[in-house]
C-alpha atoms as a PDB file:
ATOM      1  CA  UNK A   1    -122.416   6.271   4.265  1.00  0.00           C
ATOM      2  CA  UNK A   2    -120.733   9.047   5.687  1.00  0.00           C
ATOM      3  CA  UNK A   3    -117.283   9.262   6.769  1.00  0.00           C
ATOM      4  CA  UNK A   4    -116.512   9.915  10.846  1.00  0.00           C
ATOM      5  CA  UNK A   5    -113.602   9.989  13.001  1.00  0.00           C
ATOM      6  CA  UNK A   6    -113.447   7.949  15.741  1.00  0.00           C
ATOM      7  CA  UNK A   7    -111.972   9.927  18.729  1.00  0.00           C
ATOM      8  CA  UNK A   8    -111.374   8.664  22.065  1.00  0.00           C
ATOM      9  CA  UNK A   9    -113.401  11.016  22.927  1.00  0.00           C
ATOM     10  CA  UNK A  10    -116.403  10.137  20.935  1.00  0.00           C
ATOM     11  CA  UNK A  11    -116.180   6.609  22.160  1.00  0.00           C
ATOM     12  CA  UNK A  12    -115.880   6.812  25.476  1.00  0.00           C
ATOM     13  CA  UNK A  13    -118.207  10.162  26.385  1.00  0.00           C
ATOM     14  CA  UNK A  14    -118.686   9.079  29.567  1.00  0.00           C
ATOM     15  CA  UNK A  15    -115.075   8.845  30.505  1.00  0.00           C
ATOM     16  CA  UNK A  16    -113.620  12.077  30.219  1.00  0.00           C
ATOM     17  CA  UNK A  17    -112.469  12.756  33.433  1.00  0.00           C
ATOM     18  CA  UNK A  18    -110.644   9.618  33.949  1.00  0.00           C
ATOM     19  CA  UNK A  19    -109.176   9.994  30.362  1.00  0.00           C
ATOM     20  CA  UNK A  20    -107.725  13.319  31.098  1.00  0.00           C
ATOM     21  CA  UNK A  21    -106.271  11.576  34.832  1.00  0.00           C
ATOM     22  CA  UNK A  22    -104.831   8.452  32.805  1.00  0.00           C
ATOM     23  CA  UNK A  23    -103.562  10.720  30.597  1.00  0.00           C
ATOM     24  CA  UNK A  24    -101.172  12.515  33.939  1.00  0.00           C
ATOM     25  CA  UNK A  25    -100.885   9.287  35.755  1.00  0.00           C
ATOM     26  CA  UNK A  26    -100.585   6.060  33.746  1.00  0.00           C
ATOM     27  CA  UNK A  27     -97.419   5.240  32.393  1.00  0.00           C
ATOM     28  CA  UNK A  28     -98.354   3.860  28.902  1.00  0.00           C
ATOM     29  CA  UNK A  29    -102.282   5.303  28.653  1.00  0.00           C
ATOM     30  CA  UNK A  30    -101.186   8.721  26.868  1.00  0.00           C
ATOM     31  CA  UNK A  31     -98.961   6.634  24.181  1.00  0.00           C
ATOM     32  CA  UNK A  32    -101.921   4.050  23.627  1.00  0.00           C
ATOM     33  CA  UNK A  33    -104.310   7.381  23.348  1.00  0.00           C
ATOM     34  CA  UNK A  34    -101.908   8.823  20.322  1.00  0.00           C
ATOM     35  CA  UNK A  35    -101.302   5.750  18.477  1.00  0.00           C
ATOM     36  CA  UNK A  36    -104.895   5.027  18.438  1.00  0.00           C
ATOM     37  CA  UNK A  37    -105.792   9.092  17.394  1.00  0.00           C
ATOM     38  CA  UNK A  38    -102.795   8.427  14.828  1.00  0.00           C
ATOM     39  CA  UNK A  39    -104.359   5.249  13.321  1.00  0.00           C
ATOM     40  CA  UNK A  40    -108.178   6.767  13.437  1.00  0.00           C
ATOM     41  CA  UNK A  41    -106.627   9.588  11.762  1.00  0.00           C
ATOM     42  CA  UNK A  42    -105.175   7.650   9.153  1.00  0.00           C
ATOM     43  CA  UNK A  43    -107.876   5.255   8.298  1.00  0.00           C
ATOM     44  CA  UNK A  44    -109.925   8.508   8.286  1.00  0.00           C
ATOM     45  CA  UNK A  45    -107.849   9.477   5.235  1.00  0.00           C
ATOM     46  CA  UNK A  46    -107.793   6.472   3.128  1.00  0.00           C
ATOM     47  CA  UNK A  47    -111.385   6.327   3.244  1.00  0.00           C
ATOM     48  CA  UNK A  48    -111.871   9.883   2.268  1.00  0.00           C
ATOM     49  CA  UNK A  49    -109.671   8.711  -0.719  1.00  0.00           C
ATOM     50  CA  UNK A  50    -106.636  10.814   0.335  1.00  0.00           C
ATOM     51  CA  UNK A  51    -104.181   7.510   0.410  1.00  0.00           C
ATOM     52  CA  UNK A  52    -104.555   4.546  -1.286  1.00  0.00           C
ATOM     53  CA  UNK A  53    -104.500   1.125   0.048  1.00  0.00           C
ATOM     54  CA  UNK A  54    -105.819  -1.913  -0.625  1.00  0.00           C
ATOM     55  CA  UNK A  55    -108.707  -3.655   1.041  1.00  0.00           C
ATOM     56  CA  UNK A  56    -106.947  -6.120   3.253  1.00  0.00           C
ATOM     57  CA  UNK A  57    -104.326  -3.261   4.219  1.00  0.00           C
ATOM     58  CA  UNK A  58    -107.391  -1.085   5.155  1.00  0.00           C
ATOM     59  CA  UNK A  59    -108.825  -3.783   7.220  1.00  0.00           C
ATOM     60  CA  UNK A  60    -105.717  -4.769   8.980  1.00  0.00           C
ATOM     61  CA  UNK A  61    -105.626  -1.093  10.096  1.00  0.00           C
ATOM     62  CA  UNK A  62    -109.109  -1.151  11.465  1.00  0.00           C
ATOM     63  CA  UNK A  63    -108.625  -4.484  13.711  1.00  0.00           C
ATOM     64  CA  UNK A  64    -105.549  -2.392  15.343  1.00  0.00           C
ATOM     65  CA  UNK A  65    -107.692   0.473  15.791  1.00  0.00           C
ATOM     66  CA  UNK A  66    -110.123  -1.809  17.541  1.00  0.00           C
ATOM     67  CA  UNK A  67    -107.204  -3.624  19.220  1.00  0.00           C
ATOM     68  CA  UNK A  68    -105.905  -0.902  20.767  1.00  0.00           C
ATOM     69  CA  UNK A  69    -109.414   0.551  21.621  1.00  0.00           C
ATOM     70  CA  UNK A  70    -109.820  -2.566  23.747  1.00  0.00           C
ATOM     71  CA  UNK A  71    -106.763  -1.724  25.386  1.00  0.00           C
ATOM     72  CA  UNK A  72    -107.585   1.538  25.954  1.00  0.00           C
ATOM     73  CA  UNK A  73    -111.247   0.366  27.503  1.00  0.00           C
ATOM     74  CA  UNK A  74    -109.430  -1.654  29.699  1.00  0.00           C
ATOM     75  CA  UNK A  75    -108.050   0.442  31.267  1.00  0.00           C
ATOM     76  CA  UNK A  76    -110.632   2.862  31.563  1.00  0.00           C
ATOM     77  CA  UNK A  77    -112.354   0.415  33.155  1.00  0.00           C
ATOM     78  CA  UNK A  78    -109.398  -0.538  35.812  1.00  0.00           C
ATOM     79  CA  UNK A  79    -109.158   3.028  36.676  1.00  0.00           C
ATOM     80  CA  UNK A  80    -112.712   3.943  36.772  1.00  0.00           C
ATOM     81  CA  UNK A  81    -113.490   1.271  39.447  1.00  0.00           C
ATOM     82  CA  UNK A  82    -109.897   2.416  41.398  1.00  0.00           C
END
């Protein structure tokens, strides 16, 4: 399987515009945006076999990428119905 990054922008194509006005506007949306870039980043990495971890590391990792995605959904959500 191949390897892919998980961007923001990749998962949420449809919310460009309201990323780039979160990203002005909402206190804590630009910080949740690089932690999750940092993390997709990094998980990116120790699949591609550039850092080693072990397995339940690796998965810990990708339930706070997910966490945070959620986060970050939410409020796309909040300030795409605003």
């Amino acid at each position: 399987m191949p390897l892919e990054h998980h961007p923001l922008t990749r998962e949420f194509p449809q919310q460009g515009d309201v990323m780039r006005k979160l990203m002005q506007s909402h206190p804590h949306f630009p910080r949740l945006a690089g932690e999750y870039e940092a993390l997709d980043k990094r998980i990116y990495e120790i699949e591609d076999g550039r850092e080693a971890v072990d397995d339940l590391t690796l998965q810990g990792l990708k339930l706070q990428r997910v966490g945070l995605k959620d986060e970050i959904a939410d409020l796309l959500r909040k300030a795409g119905s605003a």
